[in-house]
PDB file of N, CA and C in Angstrom:
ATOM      1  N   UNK A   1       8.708  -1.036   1.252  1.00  0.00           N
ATOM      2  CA  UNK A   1       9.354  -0.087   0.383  1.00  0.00           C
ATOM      3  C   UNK A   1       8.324   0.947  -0.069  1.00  0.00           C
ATOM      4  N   UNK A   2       8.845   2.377   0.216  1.00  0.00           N
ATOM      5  CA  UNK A   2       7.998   3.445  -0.772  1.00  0.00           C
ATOM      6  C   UNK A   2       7.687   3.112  -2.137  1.00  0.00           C
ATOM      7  N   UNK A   3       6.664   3.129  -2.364  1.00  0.00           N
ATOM      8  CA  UNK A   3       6.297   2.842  -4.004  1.00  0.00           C
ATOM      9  C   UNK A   3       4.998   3.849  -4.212  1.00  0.00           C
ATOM     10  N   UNK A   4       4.771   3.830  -5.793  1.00  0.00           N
ATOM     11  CA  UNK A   4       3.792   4.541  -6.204  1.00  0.00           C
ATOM     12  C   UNK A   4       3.316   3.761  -7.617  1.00  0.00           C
ATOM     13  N   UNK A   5       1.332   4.338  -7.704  1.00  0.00           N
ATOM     14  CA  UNK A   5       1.185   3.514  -8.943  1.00  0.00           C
ATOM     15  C   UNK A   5       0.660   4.439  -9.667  1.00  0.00           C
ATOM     16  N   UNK A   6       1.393   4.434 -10.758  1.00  0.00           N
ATOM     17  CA  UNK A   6       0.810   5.250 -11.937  1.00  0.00           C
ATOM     18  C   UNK A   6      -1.119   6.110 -11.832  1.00  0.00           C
ATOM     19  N   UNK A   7      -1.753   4.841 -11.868  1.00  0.00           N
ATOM     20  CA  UNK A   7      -3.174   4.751 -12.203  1.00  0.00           C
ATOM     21  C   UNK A   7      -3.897   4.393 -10.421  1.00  0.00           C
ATOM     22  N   UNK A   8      -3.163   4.352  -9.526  1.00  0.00           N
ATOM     23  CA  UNK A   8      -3.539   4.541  -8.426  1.00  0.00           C
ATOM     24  C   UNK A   8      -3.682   2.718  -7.527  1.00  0.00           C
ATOM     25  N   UNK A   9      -4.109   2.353  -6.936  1.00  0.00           N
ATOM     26  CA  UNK A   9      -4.380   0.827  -5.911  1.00  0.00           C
ATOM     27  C   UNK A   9      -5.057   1.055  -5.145  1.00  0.00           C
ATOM     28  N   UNK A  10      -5.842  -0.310  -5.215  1.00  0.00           N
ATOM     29  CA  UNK A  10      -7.258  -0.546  -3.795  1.00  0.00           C
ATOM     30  C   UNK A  10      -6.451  -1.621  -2.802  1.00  0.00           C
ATOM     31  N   UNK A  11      -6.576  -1.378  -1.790  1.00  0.00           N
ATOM     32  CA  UNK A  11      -6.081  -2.755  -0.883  1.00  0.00           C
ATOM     33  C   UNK A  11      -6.889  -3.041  -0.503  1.00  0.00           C
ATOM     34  N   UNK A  12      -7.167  -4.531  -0.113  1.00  0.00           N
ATOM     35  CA  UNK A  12      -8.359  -5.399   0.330  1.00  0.00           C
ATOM     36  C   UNK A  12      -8.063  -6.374   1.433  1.00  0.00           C
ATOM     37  N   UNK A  13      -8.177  -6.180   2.932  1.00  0.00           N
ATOM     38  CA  UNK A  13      -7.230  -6.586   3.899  1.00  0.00           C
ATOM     39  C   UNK A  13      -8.289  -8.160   4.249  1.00  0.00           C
ATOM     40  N   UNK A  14      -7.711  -8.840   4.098  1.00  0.00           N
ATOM     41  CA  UNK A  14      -8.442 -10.455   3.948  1.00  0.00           C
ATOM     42  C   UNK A  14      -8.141 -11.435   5.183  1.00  0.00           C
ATOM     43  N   UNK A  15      -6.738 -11.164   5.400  1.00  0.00           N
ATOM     44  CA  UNK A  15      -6.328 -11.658   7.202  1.00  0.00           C
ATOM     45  C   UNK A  15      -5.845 -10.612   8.000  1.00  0.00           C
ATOM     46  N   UNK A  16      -5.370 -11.268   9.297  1.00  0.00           N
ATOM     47  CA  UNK A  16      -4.359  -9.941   9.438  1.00  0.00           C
ATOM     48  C   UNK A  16      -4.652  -8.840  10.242  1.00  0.00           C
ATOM     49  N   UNK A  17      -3.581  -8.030  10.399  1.00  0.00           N
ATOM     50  CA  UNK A  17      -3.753  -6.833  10.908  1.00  0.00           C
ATOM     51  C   UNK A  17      -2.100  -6.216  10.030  1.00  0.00           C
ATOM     52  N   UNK A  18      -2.686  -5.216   9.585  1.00  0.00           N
ATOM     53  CA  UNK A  18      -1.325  -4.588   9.085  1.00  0.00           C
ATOM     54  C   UNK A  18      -1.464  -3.359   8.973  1.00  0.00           C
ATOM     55  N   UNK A  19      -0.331  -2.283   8.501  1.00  0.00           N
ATOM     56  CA  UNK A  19      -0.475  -0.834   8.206  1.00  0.00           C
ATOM     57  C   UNK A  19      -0.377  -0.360   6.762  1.00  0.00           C
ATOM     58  N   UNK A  20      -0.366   0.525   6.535  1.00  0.00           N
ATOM     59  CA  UNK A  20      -0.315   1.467   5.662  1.00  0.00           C
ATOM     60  C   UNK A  20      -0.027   2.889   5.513  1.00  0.00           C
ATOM     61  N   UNK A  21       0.955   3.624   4.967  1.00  0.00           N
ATOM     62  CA  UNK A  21       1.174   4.837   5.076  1.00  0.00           C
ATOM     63  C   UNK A  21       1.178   5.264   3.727  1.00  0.00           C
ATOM     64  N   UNK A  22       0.771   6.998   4.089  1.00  0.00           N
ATOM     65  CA  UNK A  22       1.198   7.479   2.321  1.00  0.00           C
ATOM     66  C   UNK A  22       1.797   8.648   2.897  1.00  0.00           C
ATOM     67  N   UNK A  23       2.742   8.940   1.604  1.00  0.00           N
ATOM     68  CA  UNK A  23       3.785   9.872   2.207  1.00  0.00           C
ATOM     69  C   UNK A  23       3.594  11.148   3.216  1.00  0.00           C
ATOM     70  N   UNK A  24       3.685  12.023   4.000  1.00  0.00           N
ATOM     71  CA  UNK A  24       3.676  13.005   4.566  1.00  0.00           C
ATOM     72  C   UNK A  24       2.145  12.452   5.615  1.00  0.00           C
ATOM     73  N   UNK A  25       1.416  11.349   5.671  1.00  0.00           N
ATOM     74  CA  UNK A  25       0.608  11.285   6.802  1.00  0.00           C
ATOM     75  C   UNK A  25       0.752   9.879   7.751  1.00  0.00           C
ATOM     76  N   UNK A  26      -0.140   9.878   8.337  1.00  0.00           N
ATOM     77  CA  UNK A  26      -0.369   8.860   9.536  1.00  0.00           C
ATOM     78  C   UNK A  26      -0.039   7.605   9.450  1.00  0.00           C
ATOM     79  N   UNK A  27       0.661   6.710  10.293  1.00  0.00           N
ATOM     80  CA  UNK A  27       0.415   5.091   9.845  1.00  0.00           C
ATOM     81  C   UNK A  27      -1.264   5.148   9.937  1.00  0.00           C
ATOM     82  N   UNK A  28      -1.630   4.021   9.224  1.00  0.00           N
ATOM     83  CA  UNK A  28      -2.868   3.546   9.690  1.00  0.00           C
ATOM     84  C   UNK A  28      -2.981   1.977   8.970  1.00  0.00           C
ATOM     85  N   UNK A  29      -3.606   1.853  10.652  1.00  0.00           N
ATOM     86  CA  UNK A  29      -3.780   0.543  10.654  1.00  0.00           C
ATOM     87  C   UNK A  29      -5.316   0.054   9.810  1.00  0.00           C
ATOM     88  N   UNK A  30      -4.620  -1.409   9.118  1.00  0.00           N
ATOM     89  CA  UNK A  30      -5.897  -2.281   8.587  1.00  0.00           C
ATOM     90  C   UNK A  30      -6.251  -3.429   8.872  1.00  0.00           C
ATOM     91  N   UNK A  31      -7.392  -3.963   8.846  1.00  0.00           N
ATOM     92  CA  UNK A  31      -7.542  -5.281   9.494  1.00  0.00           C
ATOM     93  C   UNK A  31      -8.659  -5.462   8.799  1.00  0.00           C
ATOM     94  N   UNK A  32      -9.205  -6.923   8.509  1.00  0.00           N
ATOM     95  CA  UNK A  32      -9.937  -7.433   7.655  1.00  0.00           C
ATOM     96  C   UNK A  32     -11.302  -6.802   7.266  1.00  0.00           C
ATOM     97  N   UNK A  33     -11.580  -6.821   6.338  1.00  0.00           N
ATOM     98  CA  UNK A  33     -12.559  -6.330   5.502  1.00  0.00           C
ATOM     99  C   UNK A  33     -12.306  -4.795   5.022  1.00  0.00           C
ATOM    100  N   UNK A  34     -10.946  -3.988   5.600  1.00  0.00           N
ATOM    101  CA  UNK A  34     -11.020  -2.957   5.346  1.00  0.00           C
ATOM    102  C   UNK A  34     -10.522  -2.643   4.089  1.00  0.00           C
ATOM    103  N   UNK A  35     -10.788  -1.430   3.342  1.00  0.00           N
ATOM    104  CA  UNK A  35     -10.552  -1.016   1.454  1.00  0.00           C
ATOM    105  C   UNK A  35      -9.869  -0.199   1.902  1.00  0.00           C
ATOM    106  N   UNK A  36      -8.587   0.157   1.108  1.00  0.00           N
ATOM    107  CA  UNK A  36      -7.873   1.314   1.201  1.00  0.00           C
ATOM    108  C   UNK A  36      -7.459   1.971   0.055  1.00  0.00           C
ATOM    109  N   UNK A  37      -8.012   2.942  -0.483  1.00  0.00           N
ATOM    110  CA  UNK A  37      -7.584   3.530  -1.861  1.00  0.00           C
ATOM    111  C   UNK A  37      -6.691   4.505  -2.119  1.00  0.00           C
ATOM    112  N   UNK A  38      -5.819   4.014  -2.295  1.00  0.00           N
ATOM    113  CA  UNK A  38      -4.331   4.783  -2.630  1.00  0.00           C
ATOM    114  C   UNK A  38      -4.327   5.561  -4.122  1.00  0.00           C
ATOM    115  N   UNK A  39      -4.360   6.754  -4.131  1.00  0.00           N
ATOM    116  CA  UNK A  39      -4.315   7.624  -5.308  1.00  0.00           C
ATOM    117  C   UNK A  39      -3.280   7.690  -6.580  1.00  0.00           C
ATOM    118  N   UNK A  40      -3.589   7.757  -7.797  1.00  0.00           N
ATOM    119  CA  UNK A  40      -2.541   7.739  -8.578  1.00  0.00           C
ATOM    120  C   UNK A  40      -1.105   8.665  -8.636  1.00  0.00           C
ATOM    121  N   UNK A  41      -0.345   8.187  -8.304  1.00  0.00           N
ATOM    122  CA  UNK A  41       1.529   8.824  -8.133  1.00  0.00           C
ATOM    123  C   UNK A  41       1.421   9.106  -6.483  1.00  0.00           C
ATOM    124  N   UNK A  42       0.336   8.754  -5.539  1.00  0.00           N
ATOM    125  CA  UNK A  42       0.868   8.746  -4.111  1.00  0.00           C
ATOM    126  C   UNK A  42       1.899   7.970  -3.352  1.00  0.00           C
ATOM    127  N   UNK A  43       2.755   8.238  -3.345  1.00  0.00           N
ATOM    128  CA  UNK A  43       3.867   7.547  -2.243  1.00  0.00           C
ATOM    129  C   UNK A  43       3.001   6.528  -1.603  1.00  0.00           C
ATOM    130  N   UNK A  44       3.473   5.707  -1.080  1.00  0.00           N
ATOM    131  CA  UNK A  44       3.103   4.869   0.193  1.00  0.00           C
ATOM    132  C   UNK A  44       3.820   3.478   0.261  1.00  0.00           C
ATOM    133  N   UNK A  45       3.360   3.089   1.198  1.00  0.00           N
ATOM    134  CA  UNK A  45       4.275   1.252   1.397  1.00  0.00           C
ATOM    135  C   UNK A  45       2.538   0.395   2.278  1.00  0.00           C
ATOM    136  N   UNK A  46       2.806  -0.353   2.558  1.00  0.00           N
ATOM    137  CA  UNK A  46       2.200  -1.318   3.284  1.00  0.00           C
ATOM    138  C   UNK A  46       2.522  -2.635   3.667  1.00  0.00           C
ATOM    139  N   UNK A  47       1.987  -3.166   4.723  1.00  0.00           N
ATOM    140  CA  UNK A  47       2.227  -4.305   5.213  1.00  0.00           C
ATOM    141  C   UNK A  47       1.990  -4.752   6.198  1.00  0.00           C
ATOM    142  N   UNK A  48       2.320  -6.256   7.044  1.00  0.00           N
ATOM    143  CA  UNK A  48       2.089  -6.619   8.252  1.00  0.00           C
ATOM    144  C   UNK A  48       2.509  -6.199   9.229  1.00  0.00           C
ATOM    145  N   UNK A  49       1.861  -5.711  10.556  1.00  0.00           N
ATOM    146  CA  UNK A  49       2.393  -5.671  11.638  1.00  0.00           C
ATOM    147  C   UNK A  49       2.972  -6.293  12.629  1.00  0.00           C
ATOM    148  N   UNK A  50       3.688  -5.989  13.148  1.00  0.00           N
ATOM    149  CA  UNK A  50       4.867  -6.484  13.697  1.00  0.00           C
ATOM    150  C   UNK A  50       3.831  -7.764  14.802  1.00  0.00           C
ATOM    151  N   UNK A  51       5.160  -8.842  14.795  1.00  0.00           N
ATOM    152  CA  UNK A  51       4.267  -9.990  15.446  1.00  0.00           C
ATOM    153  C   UNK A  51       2.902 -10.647  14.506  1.00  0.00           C
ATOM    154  N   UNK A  52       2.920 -10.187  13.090  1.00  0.00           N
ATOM    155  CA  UNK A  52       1.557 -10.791  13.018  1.00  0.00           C
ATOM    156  C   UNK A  52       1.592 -10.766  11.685  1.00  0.00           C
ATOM    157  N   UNK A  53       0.738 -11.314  10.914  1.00  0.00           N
ATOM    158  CA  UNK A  53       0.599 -11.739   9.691  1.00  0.00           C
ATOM    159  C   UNK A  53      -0.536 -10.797   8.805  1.00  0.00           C
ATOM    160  N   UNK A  54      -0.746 -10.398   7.470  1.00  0.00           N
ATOM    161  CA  UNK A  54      -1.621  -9.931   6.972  1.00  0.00           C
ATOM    162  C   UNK A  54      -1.430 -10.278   5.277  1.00  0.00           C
ATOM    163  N   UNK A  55      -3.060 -10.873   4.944  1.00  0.00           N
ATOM    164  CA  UNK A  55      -2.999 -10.886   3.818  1.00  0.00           C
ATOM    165  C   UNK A  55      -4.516 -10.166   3.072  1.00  0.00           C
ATOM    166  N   UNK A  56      -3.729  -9.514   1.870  1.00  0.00           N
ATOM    167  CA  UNK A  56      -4.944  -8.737   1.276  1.00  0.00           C
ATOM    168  C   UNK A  56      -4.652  -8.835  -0.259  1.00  0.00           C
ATOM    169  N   UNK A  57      -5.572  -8.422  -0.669  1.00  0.00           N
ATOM    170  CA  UNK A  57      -5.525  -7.953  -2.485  1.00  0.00           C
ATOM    171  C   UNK A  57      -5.225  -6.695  -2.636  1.00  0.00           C
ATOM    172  N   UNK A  58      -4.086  -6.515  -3.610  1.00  0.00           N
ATOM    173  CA  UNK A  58      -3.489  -5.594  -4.163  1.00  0.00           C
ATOM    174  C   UNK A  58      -3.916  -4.952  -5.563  1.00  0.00           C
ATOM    175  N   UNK A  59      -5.222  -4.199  -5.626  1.00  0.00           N
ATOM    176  CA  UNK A  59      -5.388  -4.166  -7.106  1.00  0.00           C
ATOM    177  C   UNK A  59      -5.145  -2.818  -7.687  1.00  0.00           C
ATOM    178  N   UNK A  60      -4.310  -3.466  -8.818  1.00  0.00           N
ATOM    179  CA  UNK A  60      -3.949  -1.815  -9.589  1.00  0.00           C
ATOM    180  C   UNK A  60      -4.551  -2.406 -11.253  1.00  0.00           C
ATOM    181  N   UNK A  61      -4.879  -1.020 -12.071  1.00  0.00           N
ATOM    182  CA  UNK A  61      -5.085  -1.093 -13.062  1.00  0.00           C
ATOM    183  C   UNK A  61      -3.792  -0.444 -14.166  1.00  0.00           C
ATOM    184  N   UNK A  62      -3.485  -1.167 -14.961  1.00  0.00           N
ATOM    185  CA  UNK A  62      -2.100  -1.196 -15.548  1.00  0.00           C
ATOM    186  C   UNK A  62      -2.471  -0.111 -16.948  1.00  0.00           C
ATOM    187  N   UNK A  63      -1.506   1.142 -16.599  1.00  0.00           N
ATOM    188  CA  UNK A  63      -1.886   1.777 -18.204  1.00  0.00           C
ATOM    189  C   UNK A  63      -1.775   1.702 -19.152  1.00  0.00           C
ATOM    190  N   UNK A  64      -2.354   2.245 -20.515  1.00  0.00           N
ATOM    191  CA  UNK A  64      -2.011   1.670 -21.819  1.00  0.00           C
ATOM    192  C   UNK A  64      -0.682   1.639 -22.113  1.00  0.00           C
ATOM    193  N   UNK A  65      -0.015   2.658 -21.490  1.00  0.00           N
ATOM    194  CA  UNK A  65       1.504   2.850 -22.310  1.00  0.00           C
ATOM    195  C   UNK A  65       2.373   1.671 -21.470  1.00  0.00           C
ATOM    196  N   UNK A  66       2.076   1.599 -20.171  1.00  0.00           N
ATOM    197  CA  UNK A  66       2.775  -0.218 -19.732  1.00  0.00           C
ATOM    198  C   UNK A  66       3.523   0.641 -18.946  1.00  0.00           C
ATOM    199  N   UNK A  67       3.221   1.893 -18.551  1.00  0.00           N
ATOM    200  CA  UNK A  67       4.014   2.616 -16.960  1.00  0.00           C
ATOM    201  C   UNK A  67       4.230   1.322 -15.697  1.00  0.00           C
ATOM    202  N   UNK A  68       5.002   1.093 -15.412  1.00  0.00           N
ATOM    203  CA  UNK A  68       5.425   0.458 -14.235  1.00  0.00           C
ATOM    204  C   UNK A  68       4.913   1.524 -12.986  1.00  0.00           C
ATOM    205  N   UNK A  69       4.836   0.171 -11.648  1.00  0.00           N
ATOM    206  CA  UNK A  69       4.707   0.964 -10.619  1.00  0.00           C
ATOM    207  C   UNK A  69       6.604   0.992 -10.253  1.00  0.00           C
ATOM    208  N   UNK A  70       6.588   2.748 -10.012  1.00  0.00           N
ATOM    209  CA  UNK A  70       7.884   3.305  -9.329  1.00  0.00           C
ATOM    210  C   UNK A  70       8.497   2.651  -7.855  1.00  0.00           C
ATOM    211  N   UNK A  71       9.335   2.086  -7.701  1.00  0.00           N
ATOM    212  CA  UNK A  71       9.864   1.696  -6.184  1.00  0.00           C
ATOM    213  C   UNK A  71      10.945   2.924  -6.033  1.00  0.00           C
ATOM    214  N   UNK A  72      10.795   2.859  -4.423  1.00  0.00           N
ATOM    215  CA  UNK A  72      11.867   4.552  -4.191  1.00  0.00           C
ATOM    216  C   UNK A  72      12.647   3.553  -2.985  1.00  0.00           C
ATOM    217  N   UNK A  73      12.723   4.207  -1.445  1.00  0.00           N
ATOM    218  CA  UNK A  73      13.612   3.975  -0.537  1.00  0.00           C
ATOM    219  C   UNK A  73      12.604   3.081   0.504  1.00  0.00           C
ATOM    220  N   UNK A  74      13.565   2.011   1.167  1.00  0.00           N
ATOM    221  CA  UNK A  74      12.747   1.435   1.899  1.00  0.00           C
ATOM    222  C   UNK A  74      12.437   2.097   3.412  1.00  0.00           C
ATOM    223  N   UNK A  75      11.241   1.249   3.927  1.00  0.00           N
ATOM    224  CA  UNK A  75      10.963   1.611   5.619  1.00  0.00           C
ATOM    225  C   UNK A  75      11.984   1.605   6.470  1.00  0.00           C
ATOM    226  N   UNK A  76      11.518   2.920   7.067  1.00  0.00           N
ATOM    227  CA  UNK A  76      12.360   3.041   8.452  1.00  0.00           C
ATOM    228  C   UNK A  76      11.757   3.318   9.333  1.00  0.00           C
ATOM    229  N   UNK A  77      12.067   3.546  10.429  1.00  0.00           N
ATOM    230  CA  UNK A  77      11.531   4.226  11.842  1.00  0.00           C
ATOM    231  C   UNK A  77      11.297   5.529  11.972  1.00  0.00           C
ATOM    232  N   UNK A  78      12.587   6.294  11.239  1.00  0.00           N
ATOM    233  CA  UNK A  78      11.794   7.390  11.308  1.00  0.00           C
ATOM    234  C   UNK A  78      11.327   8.121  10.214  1.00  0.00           C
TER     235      UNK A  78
END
């Protein structure tokens, strides 16, 4: 699902092979040990690739006022 975080997210790819997109650019692929820093209010989704498993750390820092991260429309193909 498209989502966004207020104060921004690091991903930390730990198994796996999976992707990542942010709105208007490239899939790109991640696979272990890689950091991915997603900017505060950037669109994006992530996850495992097809056939295969991926696990990572998701870290966001939560703001004072208690903003939720936004969910929008889920993945598609195109």
């Amino acid at each position: 699902m498209w989502h966004r975080h207020p104060l921004g997210q690091v991903l930390v790819a730990t198994e796996g092979t999976g992707f990542v997109q942010r709105r208007g650019g490239p899939v790109e692929t991640i696979q272990v040990g890689d950091t991915v820093y997603i900017a505060p209010g950037d669109w994006h989704w992530h996850g495992a690739a097809l056939a295969t498993s991926m696990t990572h750390l998701a870290i966001e820092e939560i703001p004072d006022d208690g903003t939720a991260t936004e969910a929008s429309a889920h993945i598609t193909d195109s």
